[in-house]
C-alpha atoms as a PDB file:
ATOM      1  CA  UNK A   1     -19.164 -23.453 -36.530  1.00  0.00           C
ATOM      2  CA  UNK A   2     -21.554 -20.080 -35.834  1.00  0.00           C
ATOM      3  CA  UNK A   3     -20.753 -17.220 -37.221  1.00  0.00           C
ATOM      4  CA  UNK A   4     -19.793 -15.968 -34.172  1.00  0.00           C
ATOM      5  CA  UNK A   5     -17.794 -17.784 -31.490  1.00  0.00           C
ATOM      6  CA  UNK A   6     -19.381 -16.664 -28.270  1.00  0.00           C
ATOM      7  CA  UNK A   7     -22.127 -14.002 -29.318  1.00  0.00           C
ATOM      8  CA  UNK A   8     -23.445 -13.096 -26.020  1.00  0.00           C
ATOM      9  CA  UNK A   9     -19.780 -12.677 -24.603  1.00  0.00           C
ATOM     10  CA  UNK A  10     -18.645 -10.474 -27.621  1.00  0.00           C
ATOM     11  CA  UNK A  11     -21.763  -8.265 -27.287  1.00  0.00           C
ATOM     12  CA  UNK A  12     -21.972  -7.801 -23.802  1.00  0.00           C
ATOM     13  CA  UNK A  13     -17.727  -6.981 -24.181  1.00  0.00           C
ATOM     14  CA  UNK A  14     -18.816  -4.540 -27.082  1.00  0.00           C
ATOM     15  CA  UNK A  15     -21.296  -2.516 -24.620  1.00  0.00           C
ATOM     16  CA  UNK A  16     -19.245  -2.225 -22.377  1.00  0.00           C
ATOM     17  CA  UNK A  17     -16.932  -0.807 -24.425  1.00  0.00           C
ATOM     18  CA  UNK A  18     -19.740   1.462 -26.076  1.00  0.00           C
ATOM     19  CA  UNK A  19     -20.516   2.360 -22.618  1.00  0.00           C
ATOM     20  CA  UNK A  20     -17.352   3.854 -21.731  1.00  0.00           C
ATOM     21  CA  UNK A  21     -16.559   5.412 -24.871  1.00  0.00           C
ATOM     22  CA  UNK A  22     -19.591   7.800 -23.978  1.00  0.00           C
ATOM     23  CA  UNK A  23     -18.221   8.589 -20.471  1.00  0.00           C
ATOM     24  CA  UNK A  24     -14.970   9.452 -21.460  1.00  0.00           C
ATOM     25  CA  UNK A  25     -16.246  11.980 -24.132  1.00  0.00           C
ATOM     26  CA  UNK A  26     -19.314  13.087 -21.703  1.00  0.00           C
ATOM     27  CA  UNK A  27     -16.348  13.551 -18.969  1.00  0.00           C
ATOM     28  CA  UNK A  28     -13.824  15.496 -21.191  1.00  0.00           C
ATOM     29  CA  UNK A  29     -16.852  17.610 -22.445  1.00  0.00           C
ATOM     30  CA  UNK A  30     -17.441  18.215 -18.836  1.00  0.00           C
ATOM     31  CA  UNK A  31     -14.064  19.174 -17.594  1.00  0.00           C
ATOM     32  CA  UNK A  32     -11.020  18.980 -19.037  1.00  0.00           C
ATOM     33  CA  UNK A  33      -9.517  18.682 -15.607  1.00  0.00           C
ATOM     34  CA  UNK A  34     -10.961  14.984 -16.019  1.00  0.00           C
ATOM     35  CA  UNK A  35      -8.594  14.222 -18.537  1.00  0.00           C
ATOM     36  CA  UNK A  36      -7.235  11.363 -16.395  1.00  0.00           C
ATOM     37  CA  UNK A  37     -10.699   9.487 -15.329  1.00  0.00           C
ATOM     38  CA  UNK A  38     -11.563  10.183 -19.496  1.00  0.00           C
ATOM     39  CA  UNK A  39      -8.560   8.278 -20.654  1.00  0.00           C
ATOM     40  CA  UNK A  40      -9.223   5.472 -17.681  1.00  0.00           C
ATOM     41  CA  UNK A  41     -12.541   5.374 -19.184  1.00  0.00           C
ATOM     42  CA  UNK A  42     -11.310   5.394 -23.231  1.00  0.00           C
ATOM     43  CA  UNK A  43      -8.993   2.668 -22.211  1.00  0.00           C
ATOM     44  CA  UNK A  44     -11.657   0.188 -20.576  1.00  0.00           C
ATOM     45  CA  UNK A  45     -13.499   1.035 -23.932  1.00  0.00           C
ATOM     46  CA  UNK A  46     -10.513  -0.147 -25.420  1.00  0.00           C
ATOM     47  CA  UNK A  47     -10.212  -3.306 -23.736  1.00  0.00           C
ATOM     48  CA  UNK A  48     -13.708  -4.252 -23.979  1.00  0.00           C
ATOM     49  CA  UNK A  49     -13.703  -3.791 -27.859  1.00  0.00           C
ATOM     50  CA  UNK A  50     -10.295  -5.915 -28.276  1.00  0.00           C
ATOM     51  CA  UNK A  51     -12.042  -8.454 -25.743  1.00  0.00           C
ATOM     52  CA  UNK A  52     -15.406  -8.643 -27.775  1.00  0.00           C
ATOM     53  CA  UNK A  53     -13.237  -8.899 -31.126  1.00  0.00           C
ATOM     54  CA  UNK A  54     -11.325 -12.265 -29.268  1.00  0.00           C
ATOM     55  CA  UNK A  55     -14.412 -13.580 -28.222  1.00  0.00           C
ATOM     56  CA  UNK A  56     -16.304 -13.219 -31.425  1.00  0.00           C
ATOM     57  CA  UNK A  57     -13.592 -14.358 -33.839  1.00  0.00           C
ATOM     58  CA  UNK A  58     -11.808 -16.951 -31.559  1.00  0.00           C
ATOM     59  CA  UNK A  59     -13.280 -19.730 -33.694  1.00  0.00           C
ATOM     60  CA  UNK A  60     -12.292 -18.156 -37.279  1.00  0.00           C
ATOM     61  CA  UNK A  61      -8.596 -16.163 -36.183  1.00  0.00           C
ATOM     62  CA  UNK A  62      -5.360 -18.701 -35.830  1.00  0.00           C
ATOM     63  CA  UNK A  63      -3.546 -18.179 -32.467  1.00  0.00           C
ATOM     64  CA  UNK A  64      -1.251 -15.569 -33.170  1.00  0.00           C
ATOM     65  CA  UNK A  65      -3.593 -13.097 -34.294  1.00  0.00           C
ATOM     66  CA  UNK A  66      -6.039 -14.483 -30.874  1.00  0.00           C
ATOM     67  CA  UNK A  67      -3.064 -14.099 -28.864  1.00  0.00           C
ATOM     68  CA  UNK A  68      -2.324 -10.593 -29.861  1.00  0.00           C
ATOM     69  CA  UNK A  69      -5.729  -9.598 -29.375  1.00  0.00           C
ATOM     70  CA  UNK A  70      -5.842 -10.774 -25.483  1.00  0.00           C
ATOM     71  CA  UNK A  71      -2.633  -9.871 -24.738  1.00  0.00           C
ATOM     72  CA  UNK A  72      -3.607  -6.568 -25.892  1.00  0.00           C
ATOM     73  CA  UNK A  73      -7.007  -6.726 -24.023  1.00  0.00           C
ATOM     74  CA  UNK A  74      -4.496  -7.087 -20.809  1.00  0.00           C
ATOM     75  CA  UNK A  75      -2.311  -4.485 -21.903  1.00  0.00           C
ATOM     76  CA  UNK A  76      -5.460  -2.142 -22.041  1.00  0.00           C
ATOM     77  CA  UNK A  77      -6.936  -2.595 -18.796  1.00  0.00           C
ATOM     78  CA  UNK A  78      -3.863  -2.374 -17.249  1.00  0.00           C
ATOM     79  CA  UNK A  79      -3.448   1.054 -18.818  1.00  0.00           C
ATOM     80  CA  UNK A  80      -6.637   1.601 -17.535  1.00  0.00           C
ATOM     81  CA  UNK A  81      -5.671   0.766 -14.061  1.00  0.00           C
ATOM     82  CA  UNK A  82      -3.015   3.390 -13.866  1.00  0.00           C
ATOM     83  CA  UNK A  83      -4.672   5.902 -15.138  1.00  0.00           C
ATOM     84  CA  UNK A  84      -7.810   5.196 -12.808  1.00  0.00           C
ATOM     85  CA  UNK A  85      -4.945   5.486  -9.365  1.00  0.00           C
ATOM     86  CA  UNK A  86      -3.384   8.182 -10.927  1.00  0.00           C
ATOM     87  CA  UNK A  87      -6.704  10.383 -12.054  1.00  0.00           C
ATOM     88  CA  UNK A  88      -7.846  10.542  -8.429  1.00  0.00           C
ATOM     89  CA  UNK A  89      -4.022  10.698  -6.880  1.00  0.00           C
ATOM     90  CA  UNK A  90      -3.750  14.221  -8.008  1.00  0.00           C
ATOM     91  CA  UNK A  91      -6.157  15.122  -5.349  1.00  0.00           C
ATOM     92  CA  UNK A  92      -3.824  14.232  -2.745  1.00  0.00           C
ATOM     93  CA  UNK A  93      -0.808  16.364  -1.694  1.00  0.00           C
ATOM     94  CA  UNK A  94       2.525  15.867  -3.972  1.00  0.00           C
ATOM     95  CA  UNK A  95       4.381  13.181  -1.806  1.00  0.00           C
ATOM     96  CA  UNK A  96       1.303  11.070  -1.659  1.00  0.00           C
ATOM     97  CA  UNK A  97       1.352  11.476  -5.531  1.00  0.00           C
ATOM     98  CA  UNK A  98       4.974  10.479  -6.388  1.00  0.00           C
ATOM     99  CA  UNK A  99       4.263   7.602  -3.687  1.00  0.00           C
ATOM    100  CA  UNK A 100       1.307   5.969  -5.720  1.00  0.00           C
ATOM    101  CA  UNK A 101       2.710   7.036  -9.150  1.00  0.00           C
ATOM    102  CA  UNK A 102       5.427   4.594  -8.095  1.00  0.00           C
ATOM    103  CA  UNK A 103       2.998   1.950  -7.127  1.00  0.00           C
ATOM    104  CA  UNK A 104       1.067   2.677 -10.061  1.00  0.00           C
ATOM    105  CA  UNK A 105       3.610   2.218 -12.219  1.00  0.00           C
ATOM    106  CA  UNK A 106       5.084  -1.067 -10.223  1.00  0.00           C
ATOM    107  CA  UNK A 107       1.681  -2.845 -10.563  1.00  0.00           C
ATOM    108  CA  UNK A 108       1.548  -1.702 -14.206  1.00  0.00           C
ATOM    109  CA  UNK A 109       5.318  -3.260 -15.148  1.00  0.00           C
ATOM    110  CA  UNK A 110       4.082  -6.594 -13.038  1.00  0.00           C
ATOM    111  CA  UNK A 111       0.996  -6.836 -15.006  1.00  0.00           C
ATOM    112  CA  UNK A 112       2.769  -6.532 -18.540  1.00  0.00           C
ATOM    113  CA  UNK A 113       4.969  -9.108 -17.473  1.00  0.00           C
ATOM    114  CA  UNK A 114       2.414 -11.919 -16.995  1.00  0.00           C
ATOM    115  CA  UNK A 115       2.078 -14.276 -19.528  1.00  0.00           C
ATOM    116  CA  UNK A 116      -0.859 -15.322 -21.271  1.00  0.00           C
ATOM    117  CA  UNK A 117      -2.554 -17.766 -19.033  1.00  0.00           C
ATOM    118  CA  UNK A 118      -6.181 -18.189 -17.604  1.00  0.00           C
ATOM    119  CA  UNK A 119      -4.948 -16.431 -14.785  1.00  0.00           C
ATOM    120  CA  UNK A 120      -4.115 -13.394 -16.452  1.00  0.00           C
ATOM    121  CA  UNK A 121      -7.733 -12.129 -17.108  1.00  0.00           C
ATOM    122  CA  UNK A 122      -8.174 -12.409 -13.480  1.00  0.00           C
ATOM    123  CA  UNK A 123      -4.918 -10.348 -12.348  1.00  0.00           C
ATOM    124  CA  UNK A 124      -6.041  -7.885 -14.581  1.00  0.00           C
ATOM    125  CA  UNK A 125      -9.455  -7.730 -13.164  1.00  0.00           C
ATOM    126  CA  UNK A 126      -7.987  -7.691  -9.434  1.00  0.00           C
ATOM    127  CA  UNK A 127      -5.722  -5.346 -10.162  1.00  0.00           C
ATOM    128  CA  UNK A 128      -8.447  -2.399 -12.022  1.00  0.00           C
ATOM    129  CA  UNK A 129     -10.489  -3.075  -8.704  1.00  0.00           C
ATOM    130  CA  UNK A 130      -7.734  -2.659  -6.054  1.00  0.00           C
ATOM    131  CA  UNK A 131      -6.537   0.700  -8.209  1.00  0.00           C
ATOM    132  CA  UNK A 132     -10.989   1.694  -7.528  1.00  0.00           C
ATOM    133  CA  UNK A 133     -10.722   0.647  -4.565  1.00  0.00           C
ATOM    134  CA  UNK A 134      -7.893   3.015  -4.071  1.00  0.00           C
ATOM    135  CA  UNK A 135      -9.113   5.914  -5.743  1.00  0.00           C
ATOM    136  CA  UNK A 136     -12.591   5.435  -3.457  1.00  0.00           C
ATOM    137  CA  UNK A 137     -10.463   5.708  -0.476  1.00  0.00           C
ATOM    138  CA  UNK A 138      -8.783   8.730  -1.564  1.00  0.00           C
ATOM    139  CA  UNK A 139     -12.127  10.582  -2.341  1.00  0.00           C
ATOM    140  CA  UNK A 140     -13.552   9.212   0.939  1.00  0.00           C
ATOM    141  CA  UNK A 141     -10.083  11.318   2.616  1.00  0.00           C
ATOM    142  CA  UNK A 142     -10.300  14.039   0.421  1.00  0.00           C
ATOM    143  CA  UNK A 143     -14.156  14.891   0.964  1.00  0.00           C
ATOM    144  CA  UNK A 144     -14.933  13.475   4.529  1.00  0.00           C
ATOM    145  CA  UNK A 145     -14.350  16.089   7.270  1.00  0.00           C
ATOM    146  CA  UNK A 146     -13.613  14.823  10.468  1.00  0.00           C
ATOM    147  CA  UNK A 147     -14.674  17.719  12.695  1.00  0.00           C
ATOM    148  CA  UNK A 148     -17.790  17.809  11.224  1.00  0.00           C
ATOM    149  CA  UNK A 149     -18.324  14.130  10.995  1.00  0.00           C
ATOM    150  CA  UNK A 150     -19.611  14.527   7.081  1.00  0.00           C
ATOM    151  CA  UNK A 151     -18.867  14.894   3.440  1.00  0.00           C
ATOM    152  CA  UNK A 152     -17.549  18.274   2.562  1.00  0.00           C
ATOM    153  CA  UNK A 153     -19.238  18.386  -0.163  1.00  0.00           C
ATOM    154  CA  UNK A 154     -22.823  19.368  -1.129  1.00  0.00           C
ATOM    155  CA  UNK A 155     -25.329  16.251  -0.387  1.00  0.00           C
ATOM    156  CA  UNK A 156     -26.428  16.539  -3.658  1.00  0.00           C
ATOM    157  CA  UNK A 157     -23.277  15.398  -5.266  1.00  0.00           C
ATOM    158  CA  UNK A 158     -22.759  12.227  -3.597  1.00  0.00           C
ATOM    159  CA  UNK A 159     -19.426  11.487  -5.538  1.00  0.00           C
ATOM    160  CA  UNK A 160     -17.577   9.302  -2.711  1.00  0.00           C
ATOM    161  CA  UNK A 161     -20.809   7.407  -2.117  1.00  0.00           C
ATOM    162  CA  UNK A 162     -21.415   6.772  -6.029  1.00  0.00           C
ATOM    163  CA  UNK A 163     -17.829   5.237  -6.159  1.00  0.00           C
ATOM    164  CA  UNK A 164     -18.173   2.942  -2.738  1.00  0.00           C
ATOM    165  CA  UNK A 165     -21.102   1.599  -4.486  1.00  0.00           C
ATOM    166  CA  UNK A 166     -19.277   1.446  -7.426  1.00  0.00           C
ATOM    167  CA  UNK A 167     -16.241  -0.694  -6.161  1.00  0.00           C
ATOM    168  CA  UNK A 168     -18.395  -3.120  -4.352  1.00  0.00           C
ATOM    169  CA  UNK A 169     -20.700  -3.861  -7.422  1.00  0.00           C
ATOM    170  CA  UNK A 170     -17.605  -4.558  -9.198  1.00  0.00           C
ATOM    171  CA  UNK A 171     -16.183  -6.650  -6.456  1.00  0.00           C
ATOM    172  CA  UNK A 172     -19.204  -9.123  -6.301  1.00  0.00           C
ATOM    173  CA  UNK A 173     -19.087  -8.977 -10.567  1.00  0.00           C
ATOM    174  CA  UNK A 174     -15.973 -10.095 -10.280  1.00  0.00           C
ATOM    175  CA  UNK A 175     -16.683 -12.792  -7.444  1.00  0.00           C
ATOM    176  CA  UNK A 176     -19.238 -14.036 -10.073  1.00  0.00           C
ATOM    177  CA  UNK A 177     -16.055 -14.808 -12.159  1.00  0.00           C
ATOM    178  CA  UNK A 178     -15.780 -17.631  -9.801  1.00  0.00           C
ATOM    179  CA  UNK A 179     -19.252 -19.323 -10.511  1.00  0.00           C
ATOM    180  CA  UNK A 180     -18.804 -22.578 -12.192  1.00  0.00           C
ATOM    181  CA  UNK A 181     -19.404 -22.618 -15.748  1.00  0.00           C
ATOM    182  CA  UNK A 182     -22.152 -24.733 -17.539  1.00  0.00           C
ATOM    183  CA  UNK A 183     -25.547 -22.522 -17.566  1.00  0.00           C
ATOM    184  CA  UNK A 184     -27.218 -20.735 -19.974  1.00  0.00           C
ATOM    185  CA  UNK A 185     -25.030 -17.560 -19.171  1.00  0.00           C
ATOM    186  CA  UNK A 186     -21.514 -17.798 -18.657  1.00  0.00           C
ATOM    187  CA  UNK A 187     -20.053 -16.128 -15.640  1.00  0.00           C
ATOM    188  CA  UNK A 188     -17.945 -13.451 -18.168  1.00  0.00           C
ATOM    189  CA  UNK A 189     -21.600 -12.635 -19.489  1.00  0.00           C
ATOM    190  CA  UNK A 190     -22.914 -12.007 -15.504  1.00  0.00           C
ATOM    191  CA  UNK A 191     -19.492 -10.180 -15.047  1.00  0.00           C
ATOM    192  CA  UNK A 192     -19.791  -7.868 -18.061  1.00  0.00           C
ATOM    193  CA  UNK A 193     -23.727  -7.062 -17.096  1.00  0.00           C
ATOM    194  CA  UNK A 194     -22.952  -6.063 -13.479  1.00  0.00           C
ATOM    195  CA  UNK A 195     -19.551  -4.630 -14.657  1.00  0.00           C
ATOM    196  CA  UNK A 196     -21.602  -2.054 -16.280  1.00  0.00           C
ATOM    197  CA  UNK A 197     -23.188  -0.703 -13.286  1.00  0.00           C
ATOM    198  CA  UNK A 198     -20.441  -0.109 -11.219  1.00  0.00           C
ATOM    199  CA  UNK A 199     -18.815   1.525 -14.501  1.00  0.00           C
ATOM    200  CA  UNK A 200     -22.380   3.551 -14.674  1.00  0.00           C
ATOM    201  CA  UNK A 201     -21.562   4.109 -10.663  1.00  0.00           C
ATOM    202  CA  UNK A 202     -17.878   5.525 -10.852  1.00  0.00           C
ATOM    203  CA  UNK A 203     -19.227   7.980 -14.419  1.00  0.00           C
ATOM    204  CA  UNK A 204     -21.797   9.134 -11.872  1.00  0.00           C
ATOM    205  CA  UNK A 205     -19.054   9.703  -9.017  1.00  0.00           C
ATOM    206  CA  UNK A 206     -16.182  11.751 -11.375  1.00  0.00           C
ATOM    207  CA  UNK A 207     -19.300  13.324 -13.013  1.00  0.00           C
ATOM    208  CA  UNK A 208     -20.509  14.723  -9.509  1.00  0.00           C
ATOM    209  CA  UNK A 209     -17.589  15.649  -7.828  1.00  0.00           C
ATOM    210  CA  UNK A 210     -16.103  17.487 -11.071  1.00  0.00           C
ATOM    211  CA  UNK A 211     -19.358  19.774 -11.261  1.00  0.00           C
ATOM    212  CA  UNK A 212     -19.029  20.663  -7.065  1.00  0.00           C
ATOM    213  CA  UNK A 213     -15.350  21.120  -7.437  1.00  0.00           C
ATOM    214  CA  UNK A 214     -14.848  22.129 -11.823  1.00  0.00           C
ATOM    215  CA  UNK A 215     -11.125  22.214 -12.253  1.00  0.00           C
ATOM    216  CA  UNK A 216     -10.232  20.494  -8.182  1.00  0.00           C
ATOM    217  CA  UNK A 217      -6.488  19.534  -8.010  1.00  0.00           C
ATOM    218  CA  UNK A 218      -4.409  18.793  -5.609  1.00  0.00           C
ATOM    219  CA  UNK A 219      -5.012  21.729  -2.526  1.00  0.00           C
ATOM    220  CA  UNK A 220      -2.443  20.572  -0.286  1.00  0.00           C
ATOM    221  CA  UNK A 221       1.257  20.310  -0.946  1.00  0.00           C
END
């Protein structure tokens, strides 16, 4: 038995979670208007760190303490979910924010409510990408003018753009979910390594629309 379980796993979990940990602070340094996409950010970091910690000790913890540590891992990036629907909601006039606060909060009390099972990892996953997928579309509203046939926003910033990219590099990480397992690299290890793009993506989106619009909230009631 190694030291550690699955090392490449663990530290790929742990940079992720190093990762984000410097985008939430670099975001709340940047505006505290952010607070939202900073605590979607700290909560990934979260999950990633009690994911590492599960897959680096699941050889030397008994299952209670293993269990505890995914279900907590879920419980994280479900938190993380919300708060990634809800950080770019407020953009959106107040209905349309009590509307998806409601959905956020439906697909958060479904997810707690799953059992731990193989499966669950994967809900989890499919739900944070529908809730960027969401928040992309909302940008992509918020910033595209339709008379104009453009971004309403300076070139330079590029936010919507750096989150479309950002939700489809996360979709095909987590299509590589479904590779079969038996190579050098596990498909969590691919996951995790492209994972961190499209988090590197969606930093660079909140970073660039919060420095065109410091302090933006919701405009229209």
């Amino acid at each position: 038995m190694g030291i550690v379980a699955e090392p490449l796993t663990a530290l790929t979990d742990y940079g992720i979670a190093l990762e984000c940990l410097i985008f939430a602070g670099l975001l709340w340094r940047l505006s505290r208007a952010e607070w939202l996409w900073a605590s979607a950010f700290a909560s990934v970091s979260f999950a990633a760190a009690l994911g590492g910690t599960y897959h680096a000790l699941g050889e030397w913890l008994t299952a209670e303490p293993l269990a505890g540590l995914w279900q907590g891992t879920l419980l994280a990036l479900a938190i993380a979910s919300f708060l990634t629907l809800m950080a770019e909601a407020r953009r959106l006039p107040r209905y349309w924010q009590w509307g998806l606060l409601v959905l956020a909060t439906a697909k958060l009390i479904g997810l707690l409510t799953v059992e731990i099972q193989p499966l669950s990892f994967a809900l989890g996953v499919g739900d944070y990408l529908l809730s960027l997928g969401m928040a992309g579309l909302i940008q992509w509203r918020k910033y595209w003018s339709r008379e104009a046939g453009q971004l309403r926003i300076a070139p330079s910033t590029s936010g919507p753009k750096w989150m479309l990219s950002g939700v489809l590099i996360s979709g095909a990480a987590a299509m590589g979910l479904l590779l079969p397992d038996g190579g050098q690299l596990s498909p969590l290890v691919l996951y995790h390594g492209v994972q961190m793009v499209a988090l590197y993506c969606i930093f660079r989106s909140v970073r660039a629309i919060a420095r065109c619009h410091p302090g933006d909230d919701s405009a229209e009631k």
